[in-house]
C-alpha atoms as a PDB file:
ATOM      1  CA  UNK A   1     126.918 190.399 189.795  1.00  0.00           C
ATOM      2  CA  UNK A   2     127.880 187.718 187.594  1.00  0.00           C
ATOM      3  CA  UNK A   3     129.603 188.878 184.090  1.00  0.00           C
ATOM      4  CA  UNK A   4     131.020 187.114 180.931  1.00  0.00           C
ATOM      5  CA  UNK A   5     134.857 185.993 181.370  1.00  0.00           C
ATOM      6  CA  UNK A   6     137.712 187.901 179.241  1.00  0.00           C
ATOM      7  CA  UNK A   7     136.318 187.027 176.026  1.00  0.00           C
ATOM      8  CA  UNK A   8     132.810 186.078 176.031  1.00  0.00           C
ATOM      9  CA  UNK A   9     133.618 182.365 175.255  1.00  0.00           C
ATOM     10  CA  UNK A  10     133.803 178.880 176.112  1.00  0.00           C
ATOM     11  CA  UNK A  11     137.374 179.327 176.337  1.00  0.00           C
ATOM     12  CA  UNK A  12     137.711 181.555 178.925  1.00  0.00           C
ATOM     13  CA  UNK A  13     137.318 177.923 181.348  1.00  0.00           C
ATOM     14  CA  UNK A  14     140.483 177.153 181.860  1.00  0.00           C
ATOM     15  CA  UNK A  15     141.745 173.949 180.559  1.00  0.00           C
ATOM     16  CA  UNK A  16     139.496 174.656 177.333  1.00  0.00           C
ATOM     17  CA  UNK A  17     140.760 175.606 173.810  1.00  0.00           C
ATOM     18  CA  UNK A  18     138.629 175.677 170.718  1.00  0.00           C
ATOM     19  CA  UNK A  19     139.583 175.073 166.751  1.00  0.00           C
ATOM     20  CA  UNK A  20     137.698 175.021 163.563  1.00  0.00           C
ATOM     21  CA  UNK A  21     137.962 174.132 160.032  1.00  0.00           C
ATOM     22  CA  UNK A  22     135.919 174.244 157.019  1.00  0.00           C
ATOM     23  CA  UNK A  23     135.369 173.523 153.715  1.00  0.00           C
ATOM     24  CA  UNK A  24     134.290 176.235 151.274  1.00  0.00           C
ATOM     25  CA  UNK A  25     133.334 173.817 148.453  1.00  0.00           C
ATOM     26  CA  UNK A  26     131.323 171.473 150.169  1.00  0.00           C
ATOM     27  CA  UNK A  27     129.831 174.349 152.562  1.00  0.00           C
ATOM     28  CA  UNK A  28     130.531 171.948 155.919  1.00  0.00           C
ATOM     29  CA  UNK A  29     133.022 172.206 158.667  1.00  0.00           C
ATOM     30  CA  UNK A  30     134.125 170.740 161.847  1.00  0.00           C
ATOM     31  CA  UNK A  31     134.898 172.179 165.785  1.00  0.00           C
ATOM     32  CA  UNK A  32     136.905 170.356 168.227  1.00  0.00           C
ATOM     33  CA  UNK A  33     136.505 171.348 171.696  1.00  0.00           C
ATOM     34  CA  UNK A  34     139.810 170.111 173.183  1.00  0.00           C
ATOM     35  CA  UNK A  35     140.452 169.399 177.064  1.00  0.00           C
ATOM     36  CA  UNK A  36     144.158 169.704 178.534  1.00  0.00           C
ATOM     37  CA  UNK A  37     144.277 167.597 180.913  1.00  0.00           C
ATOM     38  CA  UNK A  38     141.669 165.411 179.905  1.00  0.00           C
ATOM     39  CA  UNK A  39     138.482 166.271 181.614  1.00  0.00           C
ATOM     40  CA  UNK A  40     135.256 164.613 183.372  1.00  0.00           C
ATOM     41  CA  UNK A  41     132.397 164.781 180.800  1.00  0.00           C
ATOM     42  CA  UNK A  42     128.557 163.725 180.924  1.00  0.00           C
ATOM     43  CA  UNK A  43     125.983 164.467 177.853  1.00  0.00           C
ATOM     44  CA  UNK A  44     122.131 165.365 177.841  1.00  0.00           C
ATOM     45  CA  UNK A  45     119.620 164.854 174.782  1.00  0.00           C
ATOM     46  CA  UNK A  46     116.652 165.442 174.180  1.00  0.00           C
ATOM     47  CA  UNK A  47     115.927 166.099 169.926  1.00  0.00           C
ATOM     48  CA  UNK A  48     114.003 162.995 168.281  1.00  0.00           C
ATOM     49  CA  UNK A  49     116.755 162.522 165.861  1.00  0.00           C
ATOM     50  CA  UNK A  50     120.212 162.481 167.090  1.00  0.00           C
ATOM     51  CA  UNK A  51     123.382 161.760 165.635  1.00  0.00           C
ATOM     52  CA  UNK A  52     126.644 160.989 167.961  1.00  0.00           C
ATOM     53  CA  UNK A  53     129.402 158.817 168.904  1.00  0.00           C
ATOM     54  CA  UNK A  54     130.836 157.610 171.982  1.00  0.00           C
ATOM     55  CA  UNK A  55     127.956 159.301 174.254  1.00  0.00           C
ATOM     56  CA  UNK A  56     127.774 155.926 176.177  1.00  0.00           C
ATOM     57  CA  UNK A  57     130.435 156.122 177.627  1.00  0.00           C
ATOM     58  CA  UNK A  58     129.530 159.764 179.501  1.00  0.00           C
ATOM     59  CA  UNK A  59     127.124 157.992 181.777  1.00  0.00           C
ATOM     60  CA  UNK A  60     127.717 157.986 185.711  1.00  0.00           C
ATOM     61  CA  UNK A  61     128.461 154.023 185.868  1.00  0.00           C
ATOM     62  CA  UNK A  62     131.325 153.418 182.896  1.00  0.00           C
ATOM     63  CA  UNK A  63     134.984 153.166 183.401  1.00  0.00           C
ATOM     64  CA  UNK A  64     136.154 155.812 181.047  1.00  0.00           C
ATOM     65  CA  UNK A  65     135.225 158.777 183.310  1.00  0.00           C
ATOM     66  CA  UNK A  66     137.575 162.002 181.137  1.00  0.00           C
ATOM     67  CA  UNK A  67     137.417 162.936 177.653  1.00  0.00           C
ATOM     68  CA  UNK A  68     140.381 163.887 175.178  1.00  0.00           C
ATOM     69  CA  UNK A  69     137.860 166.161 173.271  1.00  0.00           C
ATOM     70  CA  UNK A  70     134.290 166.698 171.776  1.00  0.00           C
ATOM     71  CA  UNK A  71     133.704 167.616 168.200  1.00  0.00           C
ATOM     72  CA  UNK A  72     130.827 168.905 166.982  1.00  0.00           C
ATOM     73  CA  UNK A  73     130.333 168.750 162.986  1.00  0.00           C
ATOM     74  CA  UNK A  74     128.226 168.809 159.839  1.00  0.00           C
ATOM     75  CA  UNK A  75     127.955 166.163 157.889  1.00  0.00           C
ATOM     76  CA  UNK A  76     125.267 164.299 159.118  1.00  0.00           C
ATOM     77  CA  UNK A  77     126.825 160.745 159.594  1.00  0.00           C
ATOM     78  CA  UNK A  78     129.602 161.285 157.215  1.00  0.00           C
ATOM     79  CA  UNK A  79     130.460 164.405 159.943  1.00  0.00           C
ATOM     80  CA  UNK A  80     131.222 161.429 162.399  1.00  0.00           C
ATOM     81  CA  UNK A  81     134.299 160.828 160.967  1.00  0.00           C
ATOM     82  CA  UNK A  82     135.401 163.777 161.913  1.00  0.00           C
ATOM     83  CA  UNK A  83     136.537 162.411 165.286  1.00  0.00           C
ATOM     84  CA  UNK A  84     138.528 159.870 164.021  1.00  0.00           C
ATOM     85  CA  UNK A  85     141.230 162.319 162.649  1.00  0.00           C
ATOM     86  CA  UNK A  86     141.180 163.641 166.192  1.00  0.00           C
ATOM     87  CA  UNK A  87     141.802 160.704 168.105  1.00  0.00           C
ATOM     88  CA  UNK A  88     144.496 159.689 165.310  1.00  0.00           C
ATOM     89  CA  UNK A  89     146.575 162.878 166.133  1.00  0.00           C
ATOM     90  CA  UNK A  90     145.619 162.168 169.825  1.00  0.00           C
ATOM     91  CA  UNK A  91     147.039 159.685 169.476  1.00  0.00           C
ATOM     92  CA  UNK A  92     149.998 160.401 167.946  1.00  0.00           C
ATOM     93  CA  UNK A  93     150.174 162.703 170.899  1.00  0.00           C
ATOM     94  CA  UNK A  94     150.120 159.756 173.816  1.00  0.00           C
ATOM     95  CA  UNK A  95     147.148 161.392 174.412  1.00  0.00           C
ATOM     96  CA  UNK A  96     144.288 158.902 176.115  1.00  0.00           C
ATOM     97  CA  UNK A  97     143.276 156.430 178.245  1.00  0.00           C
ATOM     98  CA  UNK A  98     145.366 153.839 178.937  1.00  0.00           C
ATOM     99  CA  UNK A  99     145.117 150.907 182.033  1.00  0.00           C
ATOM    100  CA  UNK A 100     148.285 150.338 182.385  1.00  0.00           C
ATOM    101  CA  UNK A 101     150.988 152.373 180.676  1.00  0.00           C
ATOM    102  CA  UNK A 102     152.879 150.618 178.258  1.00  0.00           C
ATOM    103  CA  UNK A 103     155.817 151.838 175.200  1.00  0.00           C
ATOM    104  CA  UNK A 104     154.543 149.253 172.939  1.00  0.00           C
ATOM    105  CA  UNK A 105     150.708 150.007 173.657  1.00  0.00           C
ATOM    106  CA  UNK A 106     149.137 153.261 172.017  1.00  0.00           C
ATOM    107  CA  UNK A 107     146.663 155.012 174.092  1.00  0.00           C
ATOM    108  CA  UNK A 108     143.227 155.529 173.310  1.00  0.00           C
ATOM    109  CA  UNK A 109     141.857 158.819 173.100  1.00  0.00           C
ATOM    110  CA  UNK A 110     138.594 159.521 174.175  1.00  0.00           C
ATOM    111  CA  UNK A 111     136.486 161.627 172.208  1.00  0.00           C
ATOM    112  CA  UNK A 112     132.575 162.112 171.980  1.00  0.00           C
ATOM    113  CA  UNK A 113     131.102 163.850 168.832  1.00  0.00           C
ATOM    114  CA  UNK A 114     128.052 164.761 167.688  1.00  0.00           C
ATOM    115  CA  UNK A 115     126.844 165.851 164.164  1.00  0.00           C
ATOM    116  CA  UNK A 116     124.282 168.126 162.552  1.00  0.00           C
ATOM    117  CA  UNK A 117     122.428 167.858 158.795  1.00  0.00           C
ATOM    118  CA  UNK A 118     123.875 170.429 156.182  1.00  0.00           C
ATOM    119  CA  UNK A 119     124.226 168.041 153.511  1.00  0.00           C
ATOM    120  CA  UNK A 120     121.238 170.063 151.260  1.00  0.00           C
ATOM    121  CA  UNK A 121     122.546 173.457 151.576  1.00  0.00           C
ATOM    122  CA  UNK A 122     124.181 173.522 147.587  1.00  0.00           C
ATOM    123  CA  UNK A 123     127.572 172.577 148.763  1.00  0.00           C
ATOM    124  CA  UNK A 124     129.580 170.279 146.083  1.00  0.00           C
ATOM    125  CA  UNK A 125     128.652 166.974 148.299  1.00  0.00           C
ATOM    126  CA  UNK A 126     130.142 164.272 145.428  1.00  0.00           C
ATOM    127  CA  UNK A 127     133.030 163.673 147.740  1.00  0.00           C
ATOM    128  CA  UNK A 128     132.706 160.158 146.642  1.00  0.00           C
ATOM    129  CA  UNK A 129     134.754 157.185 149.049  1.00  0.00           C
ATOM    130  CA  UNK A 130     136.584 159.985 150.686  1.00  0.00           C
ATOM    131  CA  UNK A 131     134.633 162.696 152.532  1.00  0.00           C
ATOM    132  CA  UNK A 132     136.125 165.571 153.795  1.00  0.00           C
ATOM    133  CA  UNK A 133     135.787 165.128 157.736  1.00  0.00           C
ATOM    134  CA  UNK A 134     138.621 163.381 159.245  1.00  0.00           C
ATOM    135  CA  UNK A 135     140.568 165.797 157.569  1.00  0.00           C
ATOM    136  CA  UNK A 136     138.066 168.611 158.939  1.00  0.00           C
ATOM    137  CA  UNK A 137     138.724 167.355 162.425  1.00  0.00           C
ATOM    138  CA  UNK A 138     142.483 167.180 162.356  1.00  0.00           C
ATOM    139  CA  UNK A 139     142.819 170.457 161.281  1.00  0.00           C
ATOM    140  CA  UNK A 140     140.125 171.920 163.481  1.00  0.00           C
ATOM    141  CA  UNK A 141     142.631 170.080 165.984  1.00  0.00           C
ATOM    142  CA  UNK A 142     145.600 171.398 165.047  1.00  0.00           C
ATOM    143  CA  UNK A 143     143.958 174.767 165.086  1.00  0.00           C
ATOM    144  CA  UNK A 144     142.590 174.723 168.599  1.00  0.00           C
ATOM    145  CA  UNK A 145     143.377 178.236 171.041  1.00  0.00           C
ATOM    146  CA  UNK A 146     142.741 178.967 174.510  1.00  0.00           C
ATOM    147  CA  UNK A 147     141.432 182.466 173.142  1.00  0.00           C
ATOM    148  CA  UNK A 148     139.493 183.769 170.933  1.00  0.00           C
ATOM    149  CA  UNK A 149     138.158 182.138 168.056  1.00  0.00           C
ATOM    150  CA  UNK A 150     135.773 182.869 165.182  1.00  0.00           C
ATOM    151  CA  UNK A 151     132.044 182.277 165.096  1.00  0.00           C
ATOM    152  CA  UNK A 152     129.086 182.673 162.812  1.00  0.00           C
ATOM    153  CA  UNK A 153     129.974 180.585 159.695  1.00  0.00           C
ATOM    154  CA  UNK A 154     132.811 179.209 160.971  1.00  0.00           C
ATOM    155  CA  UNK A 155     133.788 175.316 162.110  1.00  0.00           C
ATOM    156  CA  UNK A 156     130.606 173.100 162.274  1.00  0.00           C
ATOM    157  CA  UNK A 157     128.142 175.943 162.016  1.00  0.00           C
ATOM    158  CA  UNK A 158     129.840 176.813 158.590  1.00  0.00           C
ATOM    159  CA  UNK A 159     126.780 175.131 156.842  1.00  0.00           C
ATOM    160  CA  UNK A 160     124.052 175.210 158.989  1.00  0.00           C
ATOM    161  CA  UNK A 161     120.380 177.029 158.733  1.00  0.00           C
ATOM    162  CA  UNK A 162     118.616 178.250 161.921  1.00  0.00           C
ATOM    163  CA  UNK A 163     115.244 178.038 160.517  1.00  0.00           C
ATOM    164  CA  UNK A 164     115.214 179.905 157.613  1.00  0.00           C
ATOM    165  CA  UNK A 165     118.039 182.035 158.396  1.00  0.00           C
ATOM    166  CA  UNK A 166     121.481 181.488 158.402  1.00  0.00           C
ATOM    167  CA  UNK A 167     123.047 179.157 161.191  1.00  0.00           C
ATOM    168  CA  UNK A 168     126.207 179.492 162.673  1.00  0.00           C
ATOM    169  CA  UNK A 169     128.274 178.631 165.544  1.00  0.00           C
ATOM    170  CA  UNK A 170     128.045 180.825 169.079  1.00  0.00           C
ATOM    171  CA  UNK A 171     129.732 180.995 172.369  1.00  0.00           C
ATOM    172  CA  UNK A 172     129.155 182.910 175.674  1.00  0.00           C
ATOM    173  CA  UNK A 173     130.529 182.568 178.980  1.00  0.00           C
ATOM    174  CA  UNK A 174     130.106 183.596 182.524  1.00  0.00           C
ATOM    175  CA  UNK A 175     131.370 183.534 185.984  1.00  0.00           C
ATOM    176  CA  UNK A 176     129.644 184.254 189.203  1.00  0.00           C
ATOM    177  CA  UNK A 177     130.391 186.277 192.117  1.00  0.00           C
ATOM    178  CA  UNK A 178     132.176 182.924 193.903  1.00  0.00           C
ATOM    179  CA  UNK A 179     134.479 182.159 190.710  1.00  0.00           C
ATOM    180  CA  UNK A 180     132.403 179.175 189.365  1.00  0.00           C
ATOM    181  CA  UNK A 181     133.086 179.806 185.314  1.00  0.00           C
ATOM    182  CA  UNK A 182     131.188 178.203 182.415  1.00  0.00           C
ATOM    183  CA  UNK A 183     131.319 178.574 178.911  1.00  0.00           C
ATOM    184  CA  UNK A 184     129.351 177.388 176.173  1.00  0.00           C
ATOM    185  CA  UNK A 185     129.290 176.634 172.254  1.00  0.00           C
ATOM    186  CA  UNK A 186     126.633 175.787 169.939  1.00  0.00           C
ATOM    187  CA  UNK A 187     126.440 175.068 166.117  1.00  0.00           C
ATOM    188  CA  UNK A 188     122.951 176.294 165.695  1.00  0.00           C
ATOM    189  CA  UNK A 189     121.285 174.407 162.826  1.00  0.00           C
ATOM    190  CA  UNK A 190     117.724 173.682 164.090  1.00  0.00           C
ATOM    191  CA  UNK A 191     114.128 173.012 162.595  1.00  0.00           C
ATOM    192  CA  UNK A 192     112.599 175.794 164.940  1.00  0.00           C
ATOM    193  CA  UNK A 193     113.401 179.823 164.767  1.00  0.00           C
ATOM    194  CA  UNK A 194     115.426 181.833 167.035  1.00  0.00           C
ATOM    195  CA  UNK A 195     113.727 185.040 166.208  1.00  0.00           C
ATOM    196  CA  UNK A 196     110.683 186.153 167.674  1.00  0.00           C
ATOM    197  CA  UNK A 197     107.550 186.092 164.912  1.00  0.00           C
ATOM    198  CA  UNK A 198     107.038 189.579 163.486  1.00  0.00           C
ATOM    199  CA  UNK A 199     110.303 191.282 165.194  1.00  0.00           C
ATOM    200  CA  UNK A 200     114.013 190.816 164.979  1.00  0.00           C
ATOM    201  CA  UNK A 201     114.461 190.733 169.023  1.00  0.00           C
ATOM    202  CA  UNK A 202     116.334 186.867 169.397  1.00  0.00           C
ATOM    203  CA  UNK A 203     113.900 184.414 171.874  1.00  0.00           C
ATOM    204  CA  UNK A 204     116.951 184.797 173.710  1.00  0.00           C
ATOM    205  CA  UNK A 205     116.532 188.084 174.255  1.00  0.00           C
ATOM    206  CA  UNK A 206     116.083 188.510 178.338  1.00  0.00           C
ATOM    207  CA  UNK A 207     119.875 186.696 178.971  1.00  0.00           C
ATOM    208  CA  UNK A 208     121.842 189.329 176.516  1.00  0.00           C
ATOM    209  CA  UNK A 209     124.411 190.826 177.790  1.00  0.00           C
ATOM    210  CA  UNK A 210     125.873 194.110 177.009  1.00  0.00           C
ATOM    211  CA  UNK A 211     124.451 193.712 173.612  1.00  0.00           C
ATOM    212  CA  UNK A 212     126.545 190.678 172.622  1.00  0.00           C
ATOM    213  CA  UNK A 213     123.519 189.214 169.666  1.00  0.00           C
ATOM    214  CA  UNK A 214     122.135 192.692 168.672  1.00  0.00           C
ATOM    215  CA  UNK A 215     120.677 194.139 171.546  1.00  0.00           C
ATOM    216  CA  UNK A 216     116.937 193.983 169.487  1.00  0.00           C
ATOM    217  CA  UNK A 217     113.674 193.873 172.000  1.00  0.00           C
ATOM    218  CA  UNK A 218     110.606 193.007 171.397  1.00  0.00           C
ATOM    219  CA  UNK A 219     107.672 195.443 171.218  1.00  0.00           C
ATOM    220  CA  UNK A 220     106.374 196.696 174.873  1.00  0.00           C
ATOM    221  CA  UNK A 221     102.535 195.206 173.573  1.00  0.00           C
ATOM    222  CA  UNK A 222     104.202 192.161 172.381  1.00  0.00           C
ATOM    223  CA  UNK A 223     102.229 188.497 172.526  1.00  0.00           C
ATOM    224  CA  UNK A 224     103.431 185.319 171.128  1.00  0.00           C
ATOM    225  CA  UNK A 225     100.511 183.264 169.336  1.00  0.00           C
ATOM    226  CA  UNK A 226     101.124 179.286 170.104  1.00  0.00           C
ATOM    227  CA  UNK A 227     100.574 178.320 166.910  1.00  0.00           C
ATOM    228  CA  UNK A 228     103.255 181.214 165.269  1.00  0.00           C
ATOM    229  CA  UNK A 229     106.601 179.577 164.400  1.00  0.00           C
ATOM    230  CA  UNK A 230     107.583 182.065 163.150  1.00  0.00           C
ATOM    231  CA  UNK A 231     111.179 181.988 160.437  1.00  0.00           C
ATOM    232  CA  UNK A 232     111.259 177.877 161.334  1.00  0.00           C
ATOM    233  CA  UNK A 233     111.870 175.699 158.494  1.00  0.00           C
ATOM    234  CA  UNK A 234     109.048 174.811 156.096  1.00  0.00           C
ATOM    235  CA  UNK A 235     108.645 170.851 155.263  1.00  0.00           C
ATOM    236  CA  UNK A 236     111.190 169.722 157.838  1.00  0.00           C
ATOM    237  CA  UNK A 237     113.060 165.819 156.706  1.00  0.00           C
ATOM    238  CA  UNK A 238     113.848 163.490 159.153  1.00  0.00           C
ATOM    239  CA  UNK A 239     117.680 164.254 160.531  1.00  0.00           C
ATOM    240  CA  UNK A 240     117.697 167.949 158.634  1.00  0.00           C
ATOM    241  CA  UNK A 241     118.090 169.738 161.710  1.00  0.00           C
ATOM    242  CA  UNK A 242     119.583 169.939 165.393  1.00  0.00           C
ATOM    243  CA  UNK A 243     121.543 172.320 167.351  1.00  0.00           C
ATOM    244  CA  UNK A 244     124.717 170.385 169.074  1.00  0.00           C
ATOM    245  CA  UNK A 245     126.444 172.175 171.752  1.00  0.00           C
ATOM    246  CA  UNK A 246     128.918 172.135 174.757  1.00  0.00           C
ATOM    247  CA  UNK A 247     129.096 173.411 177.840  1.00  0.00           C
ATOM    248  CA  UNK A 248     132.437 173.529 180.087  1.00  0.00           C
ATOM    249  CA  UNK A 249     132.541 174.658 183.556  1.00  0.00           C
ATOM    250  CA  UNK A 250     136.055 174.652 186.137  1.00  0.00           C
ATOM    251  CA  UNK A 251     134.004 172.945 189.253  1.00  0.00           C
ATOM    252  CA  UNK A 252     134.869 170.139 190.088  1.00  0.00           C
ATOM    253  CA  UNK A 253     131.767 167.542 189.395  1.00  0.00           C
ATOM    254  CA  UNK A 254     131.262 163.742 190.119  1.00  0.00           C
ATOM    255  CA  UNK A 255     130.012 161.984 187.428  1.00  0.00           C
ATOM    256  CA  UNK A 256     126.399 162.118 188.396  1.00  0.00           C
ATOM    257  CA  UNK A 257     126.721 166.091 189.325  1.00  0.00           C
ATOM    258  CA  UNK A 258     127.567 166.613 185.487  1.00  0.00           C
ATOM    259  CA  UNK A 259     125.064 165.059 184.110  1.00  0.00           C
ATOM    260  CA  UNK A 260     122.140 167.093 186.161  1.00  0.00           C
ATOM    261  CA  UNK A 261     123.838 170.249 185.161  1.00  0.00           C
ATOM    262  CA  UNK A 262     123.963 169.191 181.214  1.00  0.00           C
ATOM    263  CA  UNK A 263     120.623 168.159 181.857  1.00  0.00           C
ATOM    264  CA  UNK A 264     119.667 171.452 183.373  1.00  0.00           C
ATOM    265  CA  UNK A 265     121.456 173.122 180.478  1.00  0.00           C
ATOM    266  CA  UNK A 266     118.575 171.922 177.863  1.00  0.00           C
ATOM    267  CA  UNK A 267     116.788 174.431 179.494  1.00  0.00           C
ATOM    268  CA  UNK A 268     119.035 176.839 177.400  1.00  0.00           C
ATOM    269  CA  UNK A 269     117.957 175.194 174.233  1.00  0.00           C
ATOM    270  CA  UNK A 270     114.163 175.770 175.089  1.00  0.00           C
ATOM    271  CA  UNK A 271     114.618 179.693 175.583  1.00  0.00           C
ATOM    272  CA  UNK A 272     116.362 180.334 172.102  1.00  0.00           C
ATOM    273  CA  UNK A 273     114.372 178.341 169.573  1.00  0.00           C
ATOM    274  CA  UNK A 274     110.842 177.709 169.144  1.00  0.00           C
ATOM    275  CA  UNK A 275     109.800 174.926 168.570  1.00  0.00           C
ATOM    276  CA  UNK A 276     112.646 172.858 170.337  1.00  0.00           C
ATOM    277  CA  UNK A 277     113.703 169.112 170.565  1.00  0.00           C
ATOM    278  CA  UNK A 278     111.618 167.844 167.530  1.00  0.00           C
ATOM    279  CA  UNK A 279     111.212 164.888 166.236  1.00  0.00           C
ATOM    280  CA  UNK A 280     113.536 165.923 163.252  1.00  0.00           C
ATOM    281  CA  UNK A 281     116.084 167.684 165.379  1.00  0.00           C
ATOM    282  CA  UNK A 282     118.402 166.180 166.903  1.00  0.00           C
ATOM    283  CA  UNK A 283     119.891 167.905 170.047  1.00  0.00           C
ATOM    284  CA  UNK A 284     122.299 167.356 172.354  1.00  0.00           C
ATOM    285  CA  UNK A 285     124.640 169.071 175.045  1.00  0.00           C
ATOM    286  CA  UNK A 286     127.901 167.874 176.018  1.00  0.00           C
ATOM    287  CA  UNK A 287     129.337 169.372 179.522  1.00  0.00           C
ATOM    288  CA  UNK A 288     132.841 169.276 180.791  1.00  0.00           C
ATOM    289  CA  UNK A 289     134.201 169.741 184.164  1.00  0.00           C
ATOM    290  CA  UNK A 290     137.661 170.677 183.906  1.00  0.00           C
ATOM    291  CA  UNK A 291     137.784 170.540 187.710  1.00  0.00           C
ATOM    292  CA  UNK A 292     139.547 173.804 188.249  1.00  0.00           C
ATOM    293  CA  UNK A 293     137.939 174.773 191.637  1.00  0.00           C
ATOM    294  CA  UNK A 294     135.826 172.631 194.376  1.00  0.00           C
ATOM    295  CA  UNK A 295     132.246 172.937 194.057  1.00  0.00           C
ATOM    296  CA  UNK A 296     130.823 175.396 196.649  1.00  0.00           C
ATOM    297  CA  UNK A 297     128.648 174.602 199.802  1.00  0.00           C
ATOM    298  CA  UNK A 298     125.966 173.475 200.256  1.00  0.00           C
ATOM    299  CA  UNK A 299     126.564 171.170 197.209  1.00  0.00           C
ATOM    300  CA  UNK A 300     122.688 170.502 196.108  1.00  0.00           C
ATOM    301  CA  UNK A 301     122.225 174.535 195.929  1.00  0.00           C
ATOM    302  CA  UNK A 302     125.654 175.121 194.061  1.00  0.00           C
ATOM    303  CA  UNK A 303     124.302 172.525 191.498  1.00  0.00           C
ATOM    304  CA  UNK A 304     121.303 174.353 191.069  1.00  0.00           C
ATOM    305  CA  UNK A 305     123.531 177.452 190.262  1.00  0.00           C
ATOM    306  CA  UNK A 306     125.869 175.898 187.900  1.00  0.00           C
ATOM    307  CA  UNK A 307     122.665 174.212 186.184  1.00  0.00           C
ATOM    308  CA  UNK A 308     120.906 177.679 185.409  1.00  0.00           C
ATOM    309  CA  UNK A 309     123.873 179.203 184.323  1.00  0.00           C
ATOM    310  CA  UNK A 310     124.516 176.316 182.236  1.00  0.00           C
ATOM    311  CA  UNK A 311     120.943 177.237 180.778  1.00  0.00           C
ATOM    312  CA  UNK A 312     121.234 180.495 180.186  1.00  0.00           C
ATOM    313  CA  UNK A 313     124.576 180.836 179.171  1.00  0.00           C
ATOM    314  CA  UNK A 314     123.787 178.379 176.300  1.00  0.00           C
ATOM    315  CA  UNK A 315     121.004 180.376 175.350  1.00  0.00           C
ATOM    316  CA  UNK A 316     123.565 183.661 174.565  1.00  0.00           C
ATOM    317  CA  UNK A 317     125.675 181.179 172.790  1.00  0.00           C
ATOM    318  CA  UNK A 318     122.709 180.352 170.522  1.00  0.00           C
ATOM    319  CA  UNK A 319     121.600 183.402 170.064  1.00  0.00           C
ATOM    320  CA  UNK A 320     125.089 184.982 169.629  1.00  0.00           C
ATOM    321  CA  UNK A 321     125.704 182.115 166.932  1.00  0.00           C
ATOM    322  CA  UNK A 322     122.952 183.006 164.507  1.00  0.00           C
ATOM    323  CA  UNK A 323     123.251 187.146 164.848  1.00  0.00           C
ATOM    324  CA  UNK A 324     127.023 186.371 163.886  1.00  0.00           C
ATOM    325  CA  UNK A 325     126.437 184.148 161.071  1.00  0.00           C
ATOM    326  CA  UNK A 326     124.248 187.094 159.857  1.00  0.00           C
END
């Protein structure tokens, strides 16, 4: 059967390290999911308000076809800036792309972000001209491990609200019988809830494994009414929510592979939170392919694999994130 890697996160894909940072007074905080070597990349979205940089460039045709890093932070726009103190230490690193190599040319590192809302949550916001987020991100940086790492209210989930509950950030991981790994992280901040109405069992709930979000069920008679939200947030405001995530695998994808798995892997999103992809959330799931290991035969069917473990391995991570943050 298929089981979580060593530690039950996104790191446990090779090639894959994870840092965060935060800041107590302002409630916000930053994750950088870094890539060594730089990695192939592609990004799916599907929330009606979305917030994230350099996501052009992830699409089968461009020229730029590996990522430095992602980051994933509060901050709502101002969170955007987050990257830049990553690609400036990048950069200081001769980490990036680069046409031709050259002493007197710095590279440019590549790195896609993506932000979530937590700018109402009481933290001291009146940061004035100088926000806290490329500072955020060059520490989350300078932070980042190949092992474990912490979650909950930690990094860019250190602010966020999952519905009316606490948000927080999550991983899980997996890795079939064949050796195909993938990992994923999510900062969990979205409109809808992640709990069932009228129960504490997670939406989630069917993918747990070995009790890794609770191990709550619903009860046996239990039927969801279409109309329940349940714990989702009352009078939602345009760009207030999303849940932003990343998914990293070791098989080796092309470029149009990638992005049907990360497409596939919105599926995730839909089994953890009800409702999902609003018109005020603003999700979106970033997939890397650190190209570890080939990708099995026949190709179409290992695809399909890698795409519903991609699903419900994100779903865990969601899950896992808000039970953590509680």
């Amino acid at each position: 059967m298929s089981k979580p890697g060593k530690n039950n996160l996104i790191t446990d894909v090779d090639g894959i390290s994870v840092g965060n940072a935060q800041d107590s007074d302002a409630v916000t905080g930053t994750t950088v999911i870094r890539c060594e070597p730089a990695a192939g990349a592609s990004v799916g979205g599907a929330g009606g308000g979305p917030g994230t940089r350099e996501t052009d460039l992830l699409t089968a045709d461009k020229l730029v076809e590996h990522v430095n890093a992602i980051v994933l932070s509060g901050g709502s726009a101002y969170g955007l800036a987050a990257a830049d103190g990553v690609v400036a230490a990048l950069g200081a690193q001769r980490r990036g792309y680069t046409i031709i190599d050259r002493p007197d040319v710095p590279p440019t590192p590549i790195v896609p972000g993506a932000i979530l809302f937590d700018l109402g949550n009481g933290g001291d916001k009146d940061w004035g001209e100088t926000p806290p987020y490329q500072a955020l991100g060059k520490a989350a940086l300078g932070a980042a491990t190949d092992g474990a790492f912490d979650l909950g209210r930690a990094g860019a989930g250190f602010g966020a609200r999952a519905g009316t509950h606490r948000g927080g950030l999550g991983s899980a991981s997996i890795v079939s019988q064949d050796g195909m790994s993938v990992g994923a992280l999510a900062a969990v901040n979205c409109f809808g809830s992640v709990y069932m109405p009228g129960c504490d069992a997670f939406w989630a709930w069917p993918y747990e494994i070995d009790g890794e979000f609770g191990g709550a069920r619903p009860p046996q008679d239990y039927a969801a009414d279409a109309e329940d939200w349940g714990a989702s947030k009352a009078n939602p405001h345009p760009r207030e929510n999303t849940t932003i995530t990343c998914l990293a695998t070791d098989v080796a994808l092309t470029p149009g592979q990638a992005q049907r798995v990360a497409q596939m892997a919105l599926a995730g999103m839909a089994r953890a939170i009800r409702p999902v992809f609003a018109p005020v959330d603003g999700d979106v799931v970033f997939l890397i392919s650190t190209a570890k290991i080939p990708l099995p035969e026949p190709s179409a069917m290992a695809i399909a694999r890698l795409g519903e473990l991609a699903a419900s391995t994100l779903a865990r991570a969601i899950a896992r994130g808000v039970y953590e943050a509680q």
